[in-house]
N, C-alpha and C. Protein backbone atom coordinates (compact mmCIF):
# COMPACT_ATOMS: atom_id res chain seq x y z
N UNK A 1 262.43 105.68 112.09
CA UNK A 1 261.37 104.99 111.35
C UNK A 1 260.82 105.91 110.27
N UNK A 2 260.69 105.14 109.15
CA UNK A 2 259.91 106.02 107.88
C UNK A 2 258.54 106.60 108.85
N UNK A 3 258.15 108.06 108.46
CA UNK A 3 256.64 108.29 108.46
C UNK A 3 255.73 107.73 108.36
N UNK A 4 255.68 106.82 106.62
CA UNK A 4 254.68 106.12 106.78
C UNK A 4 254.68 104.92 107.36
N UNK A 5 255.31 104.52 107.85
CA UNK A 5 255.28 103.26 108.95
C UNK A 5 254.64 103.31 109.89
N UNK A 6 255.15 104.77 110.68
CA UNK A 6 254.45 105.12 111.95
C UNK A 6 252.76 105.54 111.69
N UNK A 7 252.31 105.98 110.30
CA UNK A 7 251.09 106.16 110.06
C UNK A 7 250.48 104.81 109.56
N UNK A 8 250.57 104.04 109.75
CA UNK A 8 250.61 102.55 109.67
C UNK A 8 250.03 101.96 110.72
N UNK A 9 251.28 101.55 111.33
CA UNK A 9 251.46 101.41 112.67
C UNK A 9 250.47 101.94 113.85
N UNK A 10 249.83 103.24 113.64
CA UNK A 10 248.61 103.71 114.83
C UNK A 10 247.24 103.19 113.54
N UNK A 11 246.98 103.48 112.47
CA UNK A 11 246.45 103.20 111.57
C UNK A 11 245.87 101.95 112.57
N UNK A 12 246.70 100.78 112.16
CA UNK A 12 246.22 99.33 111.98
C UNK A 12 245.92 98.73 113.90
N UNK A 13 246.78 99.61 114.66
CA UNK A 13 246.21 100.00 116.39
C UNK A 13 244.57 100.41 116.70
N UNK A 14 244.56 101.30 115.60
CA UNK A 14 242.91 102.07 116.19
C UNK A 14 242.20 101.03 114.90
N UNK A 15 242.33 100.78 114.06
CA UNK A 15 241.38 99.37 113.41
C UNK A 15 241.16 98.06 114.46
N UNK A 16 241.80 97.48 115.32
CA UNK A 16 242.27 96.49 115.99
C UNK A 16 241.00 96.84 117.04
N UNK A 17 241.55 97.89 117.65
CA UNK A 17 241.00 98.43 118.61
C UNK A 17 239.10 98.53 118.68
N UNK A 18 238.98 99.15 117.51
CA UNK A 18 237.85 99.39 117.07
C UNK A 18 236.83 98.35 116.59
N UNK A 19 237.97 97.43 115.59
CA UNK A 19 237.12 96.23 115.90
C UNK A 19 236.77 95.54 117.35
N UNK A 20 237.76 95.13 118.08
CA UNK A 20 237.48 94.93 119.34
C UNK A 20 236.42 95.57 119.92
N UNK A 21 236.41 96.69 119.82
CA UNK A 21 234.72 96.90 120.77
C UNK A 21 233.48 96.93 119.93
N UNK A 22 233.99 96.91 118.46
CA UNK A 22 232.47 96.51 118.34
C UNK A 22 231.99 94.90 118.36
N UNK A 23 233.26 94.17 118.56
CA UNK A 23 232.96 93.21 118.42
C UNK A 23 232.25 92.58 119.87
N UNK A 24 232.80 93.16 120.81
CA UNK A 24 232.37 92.69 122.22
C UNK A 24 231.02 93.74 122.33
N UNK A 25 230.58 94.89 121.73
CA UNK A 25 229.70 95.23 121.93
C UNK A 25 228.19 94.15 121.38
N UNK A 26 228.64 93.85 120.59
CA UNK A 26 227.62 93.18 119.43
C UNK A 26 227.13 91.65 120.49
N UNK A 27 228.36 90.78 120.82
CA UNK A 27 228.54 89.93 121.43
C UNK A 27 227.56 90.50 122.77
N UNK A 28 227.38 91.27 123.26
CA UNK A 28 227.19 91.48 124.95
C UNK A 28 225.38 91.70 124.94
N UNK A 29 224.92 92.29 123.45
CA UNK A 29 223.44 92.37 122.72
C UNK A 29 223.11 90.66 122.20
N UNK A 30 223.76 90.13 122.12
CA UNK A 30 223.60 89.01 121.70
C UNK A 30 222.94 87.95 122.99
N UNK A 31 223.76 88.48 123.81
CA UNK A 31 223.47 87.55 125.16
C UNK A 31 222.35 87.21 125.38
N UNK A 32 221.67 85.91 125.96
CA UNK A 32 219.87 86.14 126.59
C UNK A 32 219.85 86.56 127.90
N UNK A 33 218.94 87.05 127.82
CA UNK A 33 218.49 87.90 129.44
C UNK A 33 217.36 87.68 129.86
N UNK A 34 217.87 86.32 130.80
CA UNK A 34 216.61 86.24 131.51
C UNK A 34 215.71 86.98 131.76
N UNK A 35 214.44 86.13 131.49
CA UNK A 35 213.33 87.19 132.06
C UNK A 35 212.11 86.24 132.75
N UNK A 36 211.90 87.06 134.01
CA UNK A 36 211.09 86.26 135.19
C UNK A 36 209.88 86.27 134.58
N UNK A 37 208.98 85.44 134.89
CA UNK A 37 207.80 84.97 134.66
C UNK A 37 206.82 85.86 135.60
N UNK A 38 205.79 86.35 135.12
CA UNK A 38 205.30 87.53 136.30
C UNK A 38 204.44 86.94 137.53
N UNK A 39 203.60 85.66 136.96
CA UNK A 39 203.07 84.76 137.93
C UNK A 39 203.77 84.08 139.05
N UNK A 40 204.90 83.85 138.14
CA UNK A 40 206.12 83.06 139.06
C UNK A 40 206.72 83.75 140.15
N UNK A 41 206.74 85.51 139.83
CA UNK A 41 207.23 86.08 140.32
C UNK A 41 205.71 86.48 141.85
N UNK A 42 204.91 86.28 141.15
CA UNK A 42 203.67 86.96 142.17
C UNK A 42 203.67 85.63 143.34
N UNK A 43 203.41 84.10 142.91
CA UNK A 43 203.50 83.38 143.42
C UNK A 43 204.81 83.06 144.65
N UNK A 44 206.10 83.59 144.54
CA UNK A 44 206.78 83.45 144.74
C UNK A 44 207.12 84.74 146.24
N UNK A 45 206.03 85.82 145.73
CA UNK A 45 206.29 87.04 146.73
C UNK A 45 204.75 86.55 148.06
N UNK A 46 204.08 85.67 147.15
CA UNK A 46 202.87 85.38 147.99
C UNK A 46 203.82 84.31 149.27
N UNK A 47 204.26 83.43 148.60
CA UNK A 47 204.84 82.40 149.54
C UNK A 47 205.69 83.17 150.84
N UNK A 48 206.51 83.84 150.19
CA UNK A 48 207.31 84.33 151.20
C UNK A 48 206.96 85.47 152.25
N UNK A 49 205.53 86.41 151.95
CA UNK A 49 205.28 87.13 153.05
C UNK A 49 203.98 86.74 153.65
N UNK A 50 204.10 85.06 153.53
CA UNK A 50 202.64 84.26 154.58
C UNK A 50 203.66 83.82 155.83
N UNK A 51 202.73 83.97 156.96
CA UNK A 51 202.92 83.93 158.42
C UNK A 51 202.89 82.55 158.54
N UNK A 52 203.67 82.16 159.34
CA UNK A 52 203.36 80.81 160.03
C UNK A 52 202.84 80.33 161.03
């Protein structure tokens, strides 16, 4: 194989590559993340450590 083929060839591998994680990085910040309600959460710890 010519040289520059093979400098090509890893070239256009680590572009690929690189896009790929920033692309799933960006994507994974994008996500929503739930977030509990603090009342909901107080109400919810009240219920469960009352005696019966």
């Amino acid at each position: 194989m010519n040289y520059l083929t093979i400098v090509m060839a890893v070239w256009a591998i680590y572009t690929i590559c690189a896009f790929l994680f920033i692309r799933a990085a960006t994507l994974r910040d994008q996500l929503a993340i739930p977030v509990r309600d603090h009342e909901h959460d107080l109400a919810k710890a009240k219920r469960l450590s009352r005696t019966a």
